[in-house]
Structures are given as C-alpha cells and as structure tokens.
N, C-alpha and C. Protein backbone atom coordinates (compact mmCIF):
# COMPACT_ATOMS: atom_id res chain seq x y z
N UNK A 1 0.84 -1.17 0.00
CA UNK A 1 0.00 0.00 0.00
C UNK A 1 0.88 1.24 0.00
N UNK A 2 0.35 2.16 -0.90
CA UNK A 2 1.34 3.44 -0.62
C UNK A 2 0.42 4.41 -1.16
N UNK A 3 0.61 5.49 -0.13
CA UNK A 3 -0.08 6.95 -0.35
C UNK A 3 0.33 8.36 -1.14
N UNK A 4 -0.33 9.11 -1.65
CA UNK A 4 -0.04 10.11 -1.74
C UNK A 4 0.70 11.21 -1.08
N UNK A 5 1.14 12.04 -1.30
CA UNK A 5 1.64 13.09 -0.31
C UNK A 5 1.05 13.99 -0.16
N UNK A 6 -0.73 14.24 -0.50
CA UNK A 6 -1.28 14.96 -0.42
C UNK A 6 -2.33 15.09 0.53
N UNK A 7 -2.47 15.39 1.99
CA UNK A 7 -2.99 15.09 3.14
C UNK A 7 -4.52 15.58 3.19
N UNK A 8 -4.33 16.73 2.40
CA UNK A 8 -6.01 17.12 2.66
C UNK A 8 -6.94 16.81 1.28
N UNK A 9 -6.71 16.41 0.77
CA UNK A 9 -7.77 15.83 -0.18
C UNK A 9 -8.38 14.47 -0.07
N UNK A 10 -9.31 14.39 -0.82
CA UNK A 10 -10.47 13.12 -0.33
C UNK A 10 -9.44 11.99 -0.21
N UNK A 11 -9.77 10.78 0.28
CA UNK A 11 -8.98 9.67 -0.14
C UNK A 11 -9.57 8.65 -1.11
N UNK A 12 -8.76 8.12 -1.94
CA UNK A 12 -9.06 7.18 -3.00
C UNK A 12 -8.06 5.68 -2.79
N UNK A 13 -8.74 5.11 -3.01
CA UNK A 13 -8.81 3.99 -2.99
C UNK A 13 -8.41 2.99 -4.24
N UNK A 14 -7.17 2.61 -4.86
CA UNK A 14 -6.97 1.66 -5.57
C UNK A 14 -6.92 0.54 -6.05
N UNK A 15 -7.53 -0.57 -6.35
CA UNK A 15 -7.38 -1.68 -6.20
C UNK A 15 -6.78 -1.96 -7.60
N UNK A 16 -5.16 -2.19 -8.01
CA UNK A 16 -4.81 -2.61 -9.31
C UNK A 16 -3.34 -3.03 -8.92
N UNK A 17 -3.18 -4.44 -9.88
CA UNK A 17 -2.12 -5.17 -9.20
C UNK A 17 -1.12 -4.85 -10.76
N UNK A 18 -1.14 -4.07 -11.25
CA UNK A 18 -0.23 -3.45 -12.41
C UNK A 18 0.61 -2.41 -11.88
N UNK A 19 1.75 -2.12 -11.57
CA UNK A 19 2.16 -1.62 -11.19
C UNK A 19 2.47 -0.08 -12.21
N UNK A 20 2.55 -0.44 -13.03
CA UNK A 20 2.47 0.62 -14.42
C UNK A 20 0.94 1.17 -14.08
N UNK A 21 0.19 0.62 -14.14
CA UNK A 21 -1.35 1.41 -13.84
C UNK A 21 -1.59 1.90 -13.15
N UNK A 22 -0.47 1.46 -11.44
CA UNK A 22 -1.49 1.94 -10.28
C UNK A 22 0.05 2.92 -9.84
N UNK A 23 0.91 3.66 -11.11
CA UNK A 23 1.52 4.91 -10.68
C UNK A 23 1.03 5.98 -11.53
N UNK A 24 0.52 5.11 -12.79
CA UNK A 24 -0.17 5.97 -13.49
C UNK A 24 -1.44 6.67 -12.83
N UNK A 25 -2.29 5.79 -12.35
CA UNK A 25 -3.16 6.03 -11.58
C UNK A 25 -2.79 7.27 -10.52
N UNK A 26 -1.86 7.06 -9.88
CA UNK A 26 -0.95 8.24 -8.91
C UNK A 26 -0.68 9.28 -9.32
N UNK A 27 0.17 9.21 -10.07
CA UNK A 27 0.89 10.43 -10.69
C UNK A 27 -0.73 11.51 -11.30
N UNK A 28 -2.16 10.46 -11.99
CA UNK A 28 -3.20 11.96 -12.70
C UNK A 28 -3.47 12.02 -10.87
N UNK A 29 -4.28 11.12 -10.14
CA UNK A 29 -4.81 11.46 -9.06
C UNK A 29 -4.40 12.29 -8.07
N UNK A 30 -2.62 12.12 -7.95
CA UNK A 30 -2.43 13.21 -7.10
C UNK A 30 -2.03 14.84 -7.66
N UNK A 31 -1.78 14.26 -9.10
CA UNK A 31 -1.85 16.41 -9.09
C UNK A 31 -3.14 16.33 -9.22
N UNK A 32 -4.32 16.07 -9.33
CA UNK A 32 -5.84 16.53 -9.20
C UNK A 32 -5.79 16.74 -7.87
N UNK A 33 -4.67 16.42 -6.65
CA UNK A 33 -5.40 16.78 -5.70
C UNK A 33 -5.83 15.99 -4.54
N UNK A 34 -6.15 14.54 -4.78
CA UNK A 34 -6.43 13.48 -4.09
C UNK A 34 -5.07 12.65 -3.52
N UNK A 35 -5.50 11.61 -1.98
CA UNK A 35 -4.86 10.79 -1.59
C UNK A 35 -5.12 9.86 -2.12
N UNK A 36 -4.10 8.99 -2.79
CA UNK A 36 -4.44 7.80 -3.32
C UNK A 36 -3.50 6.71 -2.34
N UNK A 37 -4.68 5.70 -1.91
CA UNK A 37 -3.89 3.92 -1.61
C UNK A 37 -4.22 3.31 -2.93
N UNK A 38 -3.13 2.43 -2.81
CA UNK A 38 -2.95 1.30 -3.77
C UNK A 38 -3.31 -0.22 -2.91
N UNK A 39 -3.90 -0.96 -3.34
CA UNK A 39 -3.96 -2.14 -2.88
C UNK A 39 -4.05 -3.20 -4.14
N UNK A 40 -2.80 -3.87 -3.90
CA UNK A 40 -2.22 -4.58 -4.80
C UNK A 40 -3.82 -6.21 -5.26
N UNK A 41 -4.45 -6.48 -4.64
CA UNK A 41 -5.33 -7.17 -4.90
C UNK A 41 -6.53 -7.21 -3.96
N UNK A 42 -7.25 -7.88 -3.99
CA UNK A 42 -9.02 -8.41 -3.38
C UNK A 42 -8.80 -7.94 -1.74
N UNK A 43 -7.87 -9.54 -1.19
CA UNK A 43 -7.71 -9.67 0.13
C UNK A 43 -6.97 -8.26 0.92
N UNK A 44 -5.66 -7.61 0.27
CA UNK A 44 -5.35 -6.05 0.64
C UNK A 44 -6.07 -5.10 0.82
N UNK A 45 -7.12 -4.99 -0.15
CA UNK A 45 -8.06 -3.75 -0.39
C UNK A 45 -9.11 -4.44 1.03
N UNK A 46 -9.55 -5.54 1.25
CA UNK A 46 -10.06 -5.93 2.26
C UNK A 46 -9.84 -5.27 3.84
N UNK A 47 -8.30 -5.69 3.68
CA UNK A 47 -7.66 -5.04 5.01
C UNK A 47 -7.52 -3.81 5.26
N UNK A 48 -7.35 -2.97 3.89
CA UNK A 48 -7.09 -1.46 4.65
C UNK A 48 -8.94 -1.49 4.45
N UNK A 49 -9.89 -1.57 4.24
CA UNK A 49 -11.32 -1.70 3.99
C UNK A 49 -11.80 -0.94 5.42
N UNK A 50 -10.74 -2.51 6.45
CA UNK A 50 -11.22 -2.62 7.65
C UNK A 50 -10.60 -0.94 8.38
N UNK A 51 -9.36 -0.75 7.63
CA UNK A 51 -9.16 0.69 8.78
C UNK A 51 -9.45 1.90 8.11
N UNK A 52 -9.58 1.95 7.00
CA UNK A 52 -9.58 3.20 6.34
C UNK A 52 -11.11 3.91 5.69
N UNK A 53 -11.86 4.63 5.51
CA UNK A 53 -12.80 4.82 4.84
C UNK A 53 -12.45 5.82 3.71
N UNK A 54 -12.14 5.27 2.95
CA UNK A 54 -12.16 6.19 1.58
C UNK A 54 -13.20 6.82 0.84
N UNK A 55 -13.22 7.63 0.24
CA UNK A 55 -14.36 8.82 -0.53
C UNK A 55 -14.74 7.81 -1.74
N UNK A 56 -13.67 7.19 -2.35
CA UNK A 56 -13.85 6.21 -4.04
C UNK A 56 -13.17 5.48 -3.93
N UNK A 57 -13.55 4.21 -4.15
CA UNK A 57 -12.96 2.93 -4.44
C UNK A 57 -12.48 2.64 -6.13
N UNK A 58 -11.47 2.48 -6.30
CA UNK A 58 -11.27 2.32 -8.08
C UNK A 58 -11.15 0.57 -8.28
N UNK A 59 -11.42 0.14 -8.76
CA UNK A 59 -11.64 -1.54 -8.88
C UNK A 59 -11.42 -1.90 -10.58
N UNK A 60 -9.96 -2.52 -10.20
CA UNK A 60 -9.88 -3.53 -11.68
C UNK A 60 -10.58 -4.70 -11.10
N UNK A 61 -10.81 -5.52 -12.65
CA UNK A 61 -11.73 -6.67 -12.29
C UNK A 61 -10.54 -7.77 -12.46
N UNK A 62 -9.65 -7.68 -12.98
CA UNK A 62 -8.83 -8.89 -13.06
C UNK A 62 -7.57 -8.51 -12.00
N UNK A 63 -7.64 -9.40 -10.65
CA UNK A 63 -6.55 -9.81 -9.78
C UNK A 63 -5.95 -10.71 -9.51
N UNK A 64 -4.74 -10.85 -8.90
CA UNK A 64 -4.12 -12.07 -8.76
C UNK A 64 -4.73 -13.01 -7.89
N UNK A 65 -5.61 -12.51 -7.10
CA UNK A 65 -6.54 -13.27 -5.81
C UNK A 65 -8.06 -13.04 -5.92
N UNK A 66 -8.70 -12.57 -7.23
CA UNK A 66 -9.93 -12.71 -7.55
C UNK A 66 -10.25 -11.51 -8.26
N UNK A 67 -11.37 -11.56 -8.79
CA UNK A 67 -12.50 -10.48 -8.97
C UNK A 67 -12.51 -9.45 -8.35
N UNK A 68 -12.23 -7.82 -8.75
CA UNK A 68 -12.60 -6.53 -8.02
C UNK A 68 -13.69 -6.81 -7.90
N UNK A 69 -14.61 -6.73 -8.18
CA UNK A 69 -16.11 -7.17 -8.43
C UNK A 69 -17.02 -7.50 -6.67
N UNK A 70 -15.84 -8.50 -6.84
CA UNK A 70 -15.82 -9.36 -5.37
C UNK A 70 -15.88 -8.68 -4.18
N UNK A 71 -15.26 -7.09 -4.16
CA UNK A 71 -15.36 -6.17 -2.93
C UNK A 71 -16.62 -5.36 -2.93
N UNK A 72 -17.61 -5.32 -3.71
CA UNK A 72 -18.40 -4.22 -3.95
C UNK A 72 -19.72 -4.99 -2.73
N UNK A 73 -19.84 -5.96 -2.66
CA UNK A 73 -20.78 -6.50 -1.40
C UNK A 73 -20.60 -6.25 -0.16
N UNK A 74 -19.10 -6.21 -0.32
CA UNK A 74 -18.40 -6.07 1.67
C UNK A 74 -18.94 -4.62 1.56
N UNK A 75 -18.40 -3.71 0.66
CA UNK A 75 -18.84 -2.63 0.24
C UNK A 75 -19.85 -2.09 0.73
N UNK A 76 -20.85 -2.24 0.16
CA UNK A 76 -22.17 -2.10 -0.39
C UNK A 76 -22.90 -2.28 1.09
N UNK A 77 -22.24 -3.61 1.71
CA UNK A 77 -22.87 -4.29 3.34
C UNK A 77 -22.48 -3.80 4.34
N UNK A 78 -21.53 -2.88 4.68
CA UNK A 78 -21.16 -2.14 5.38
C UNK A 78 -21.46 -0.66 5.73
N UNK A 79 -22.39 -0.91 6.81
CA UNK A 79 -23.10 0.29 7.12
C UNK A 79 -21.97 1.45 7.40
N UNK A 80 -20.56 1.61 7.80
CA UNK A 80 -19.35 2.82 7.31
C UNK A 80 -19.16 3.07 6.07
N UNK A 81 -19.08 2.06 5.28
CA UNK A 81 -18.83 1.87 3.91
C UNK A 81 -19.64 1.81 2.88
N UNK A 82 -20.59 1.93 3.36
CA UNK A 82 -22.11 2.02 2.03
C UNK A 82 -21.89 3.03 1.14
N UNK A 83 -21.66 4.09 1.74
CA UNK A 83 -21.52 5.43 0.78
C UNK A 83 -20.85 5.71 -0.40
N UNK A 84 -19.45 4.86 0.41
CA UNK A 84 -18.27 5.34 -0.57
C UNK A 84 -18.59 4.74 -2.06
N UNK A 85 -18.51 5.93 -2.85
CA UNK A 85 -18.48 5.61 -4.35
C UNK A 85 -17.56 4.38 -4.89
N UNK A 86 -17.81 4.02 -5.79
CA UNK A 86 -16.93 2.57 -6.34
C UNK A 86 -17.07 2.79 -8.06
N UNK A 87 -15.94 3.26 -8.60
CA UNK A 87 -16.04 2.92 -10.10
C UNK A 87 -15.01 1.42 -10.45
N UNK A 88 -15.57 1.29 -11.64
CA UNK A 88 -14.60 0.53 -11.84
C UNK A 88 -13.60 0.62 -13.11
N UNK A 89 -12.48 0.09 -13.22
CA UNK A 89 -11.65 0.28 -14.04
C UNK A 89 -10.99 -0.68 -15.01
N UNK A 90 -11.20 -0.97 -15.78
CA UNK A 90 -10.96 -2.31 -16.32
C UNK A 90 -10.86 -2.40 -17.82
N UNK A 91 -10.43 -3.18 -18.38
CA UNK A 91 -9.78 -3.49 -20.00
C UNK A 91 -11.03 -4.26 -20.32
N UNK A 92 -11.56 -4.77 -18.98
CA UNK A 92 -12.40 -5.82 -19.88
C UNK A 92 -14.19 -5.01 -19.73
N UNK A 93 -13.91 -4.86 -21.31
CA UNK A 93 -14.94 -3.41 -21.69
C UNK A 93 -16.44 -4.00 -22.79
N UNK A 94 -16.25 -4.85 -22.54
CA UNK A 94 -17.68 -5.58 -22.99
C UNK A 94 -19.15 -5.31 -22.74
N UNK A 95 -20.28 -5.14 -23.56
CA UNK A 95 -21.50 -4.57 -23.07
C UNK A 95 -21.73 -5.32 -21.53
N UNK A 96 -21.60 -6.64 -21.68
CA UNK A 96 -22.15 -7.13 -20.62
C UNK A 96 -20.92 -7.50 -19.16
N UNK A 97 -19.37 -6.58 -19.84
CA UNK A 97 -18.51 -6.66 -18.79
C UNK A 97 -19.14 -5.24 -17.55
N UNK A 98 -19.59 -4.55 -18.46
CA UNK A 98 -19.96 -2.87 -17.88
C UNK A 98 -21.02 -3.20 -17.17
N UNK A 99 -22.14 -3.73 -17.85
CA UNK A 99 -23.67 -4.15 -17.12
C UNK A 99 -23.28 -5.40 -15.84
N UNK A 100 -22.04 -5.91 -16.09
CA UNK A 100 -22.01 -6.62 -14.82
C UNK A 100 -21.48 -5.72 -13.41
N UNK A 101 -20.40 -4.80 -13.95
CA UNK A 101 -20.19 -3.75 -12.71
C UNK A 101 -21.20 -3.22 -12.12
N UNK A 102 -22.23 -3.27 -13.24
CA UNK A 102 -23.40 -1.72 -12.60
C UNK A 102 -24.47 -2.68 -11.91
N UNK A 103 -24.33 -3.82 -12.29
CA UNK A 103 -25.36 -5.01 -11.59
C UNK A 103 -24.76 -4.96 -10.02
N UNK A 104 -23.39 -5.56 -10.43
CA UNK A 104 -23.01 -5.78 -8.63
C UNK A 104 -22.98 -4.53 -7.56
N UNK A 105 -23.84 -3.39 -7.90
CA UNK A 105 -23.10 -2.17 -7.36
C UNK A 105 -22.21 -0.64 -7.68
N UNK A 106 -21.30 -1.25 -8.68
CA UNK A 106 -20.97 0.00 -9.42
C UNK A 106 -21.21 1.33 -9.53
N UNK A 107 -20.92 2.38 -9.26
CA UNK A 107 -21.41 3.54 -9.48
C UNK A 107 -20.72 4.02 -10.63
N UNK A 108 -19.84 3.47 -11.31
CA UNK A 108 -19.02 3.93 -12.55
C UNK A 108 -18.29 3.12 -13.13
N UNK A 109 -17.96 3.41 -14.63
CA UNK A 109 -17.06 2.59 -15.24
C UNK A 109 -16.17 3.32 -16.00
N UNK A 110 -15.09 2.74 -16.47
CA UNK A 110 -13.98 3.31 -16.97
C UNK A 110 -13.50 2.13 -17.62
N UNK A 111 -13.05 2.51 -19.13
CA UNK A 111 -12.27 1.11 -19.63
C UNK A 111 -10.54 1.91 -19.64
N UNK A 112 -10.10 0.57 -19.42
CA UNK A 112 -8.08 1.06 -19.91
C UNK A 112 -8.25 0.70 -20.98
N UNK A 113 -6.39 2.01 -21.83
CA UNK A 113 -5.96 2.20 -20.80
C UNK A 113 -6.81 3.74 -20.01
N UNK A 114 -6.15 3.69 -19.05
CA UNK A 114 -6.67 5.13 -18.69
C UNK A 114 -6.01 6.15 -19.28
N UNK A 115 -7.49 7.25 -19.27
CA UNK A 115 -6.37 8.41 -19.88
C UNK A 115 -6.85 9.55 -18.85
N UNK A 116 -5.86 10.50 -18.99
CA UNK A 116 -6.24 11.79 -17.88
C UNK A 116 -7.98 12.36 -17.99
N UNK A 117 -7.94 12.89 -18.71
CA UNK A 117 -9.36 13.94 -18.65
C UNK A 117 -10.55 13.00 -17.98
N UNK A 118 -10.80 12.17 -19.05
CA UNK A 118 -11.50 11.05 -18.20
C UNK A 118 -11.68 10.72 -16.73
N UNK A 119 -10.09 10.32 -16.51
CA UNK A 119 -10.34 9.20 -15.31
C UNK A 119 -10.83 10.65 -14.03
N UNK A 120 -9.74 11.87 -14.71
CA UNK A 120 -10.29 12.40 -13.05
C UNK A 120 -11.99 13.04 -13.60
N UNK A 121 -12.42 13.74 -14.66
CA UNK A 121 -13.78 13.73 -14.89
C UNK A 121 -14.61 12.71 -13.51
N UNK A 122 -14.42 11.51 -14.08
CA UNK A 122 -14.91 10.74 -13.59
C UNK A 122 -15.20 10.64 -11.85
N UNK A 123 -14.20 10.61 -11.63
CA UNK A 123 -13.52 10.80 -10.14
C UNK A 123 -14.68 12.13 -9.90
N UNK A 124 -14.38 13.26 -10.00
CA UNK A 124 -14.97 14.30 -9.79
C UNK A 124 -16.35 14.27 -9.93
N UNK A 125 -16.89 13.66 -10.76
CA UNK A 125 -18.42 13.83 -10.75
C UNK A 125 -19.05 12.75 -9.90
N UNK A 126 -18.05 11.62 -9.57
CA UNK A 126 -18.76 10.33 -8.24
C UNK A 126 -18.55 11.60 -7.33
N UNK A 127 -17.50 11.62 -7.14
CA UNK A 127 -17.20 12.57 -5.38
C UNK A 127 -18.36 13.78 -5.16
N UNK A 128 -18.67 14.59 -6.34
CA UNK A 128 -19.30 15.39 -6.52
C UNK A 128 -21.15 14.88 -6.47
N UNK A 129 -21.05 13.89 -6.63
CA UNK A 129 -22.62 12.96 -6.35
C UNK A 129 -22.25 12.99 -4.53
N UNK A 130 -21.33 12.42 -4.38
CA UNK A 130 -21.72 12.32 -2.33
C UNK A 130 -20.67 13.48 -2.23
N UNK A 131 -21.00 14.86 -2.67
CA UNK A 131 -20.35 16.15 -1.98
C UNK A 131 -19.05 15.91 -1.31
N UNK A 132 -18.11 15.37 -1.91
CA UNK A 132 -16.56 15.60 -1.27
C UNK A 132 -15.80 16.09 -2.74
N UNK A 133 -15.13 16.64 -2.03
CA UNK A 133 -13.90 18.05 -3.41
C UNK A 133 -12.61 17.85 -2.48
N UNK A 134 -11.44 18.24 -3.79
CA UNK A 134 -10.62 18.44 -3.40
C UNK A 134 -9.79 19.49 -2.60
N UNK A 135 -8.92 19.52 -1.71
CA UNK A 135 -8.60 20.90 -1.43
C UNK A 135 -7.12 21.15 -2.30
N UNK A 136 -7.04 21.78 -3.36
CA UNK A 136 -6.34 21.95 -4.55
C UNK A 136 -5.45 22.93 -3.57
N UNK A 137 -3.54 22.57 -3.53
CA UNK A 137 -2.59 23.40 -3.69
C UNK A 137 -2.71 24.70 -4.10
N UNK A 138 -2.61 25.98 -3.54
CA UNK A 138 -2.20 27.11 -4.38
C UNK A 138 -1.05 27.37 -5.05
C-alpha cells in the first residue's frame, strides 16, 4: 500500500495489481489533488477496507486473488462503507462486462488504458454525487 503526499484531499482507494497502472493512476490522481492507496489485490483492499474509509474505491476486475467485483458486497454491506463511491476500471470493456459492474453495485465505469481527462472527470463527478472536493494546492 502506498499513499499520496497529499494530506487534505479526499482519499481514494486503488485496487490494481499493475504496477504501471497503479503509478499511473498516482501520478493523474495526485496532481488533481487526491490521496491515493494502492492495494495490490481483493484480500489487501479488504484489510485497509477494515481501517480506512475512503471517498472512491477504483476496482480492476482482473486480480491475482480474484475479482474486483468481489469487494463491492463487503462494500455495499457495510453500514461505514455504504456510501463510498466505487467505479470501476478495467480493459475488460464488454456490453455485458460494464452491465455486470453496474449489476453488482458500481457507481461507474472506466475502460483502460486510462487516460487523464477522463479518469479524473470521472472521479470528480462520483465525489461530486456524495459532496466531497478536493482541497487543490495554491
């Protein structure tokens, strides 16, 4: 797991076991502004789950220890954790790969690779659905 250096902005939540993706992921999220964790798969994102409450959850669907997919119930069942937004992020961009995110929960989708405008768009208009913003550097 590793964070941003940016203390007062929302926190985000990574779940991508690509290491190329989840600095890419870093490098747009934190000049937008946000703390980003990384959690390298299912069972990680589980554990910080238990201590951390993040603003957005980002979820690839393919991990080395299962399905992103797979967290959106703990998610979803957790009266701390109900709120937090959950997009997901994923290559696998099929009509019925997308309609399965938005089935289990999903509040968003995103196909890779990622690109800037997008991913934080995106980001910004979940956070902006449950009222959390960034506090942007002067």
């Amino acid at each position: 797991m590793s964070a941003t250096r940016s203390p007062d902005g929302p926190l985000l939540l990574a779940v991508e076991d690509e290491p190329r993706t989840a600095a890419l992921l870093h490098a747009i999220l934190a000049r937008a502004g946000y703390r980003l964790y990384v959690a390298t798969g299912v069972n990680e994102a589980r554990e910080l789950l238990q201590e951390e409450t993040p603003d957005l959850v980002l979820l690839d669907r393919h991990l080395p220890d299962g399905d992103g997919l797979e967290l959106i119930p703990d998610i979803r069942g957790s009266e701390r954790l109900a709120n937090v937004r959950i997009l997901v992020v994923s290559a696998s961009v099929l009509p019925s790969d997308v309609q399965d995110a938005m089935n289990a929960g999903a509040d968003g989708f995103l196909a890779k690779p990622v690109r800037v405008k997008p991913l934080v768009d995106e980001v910004r208009r979940l956070l902006d659905a449950g009222a959390v913003a960034p506090k942007l550097a002067d």
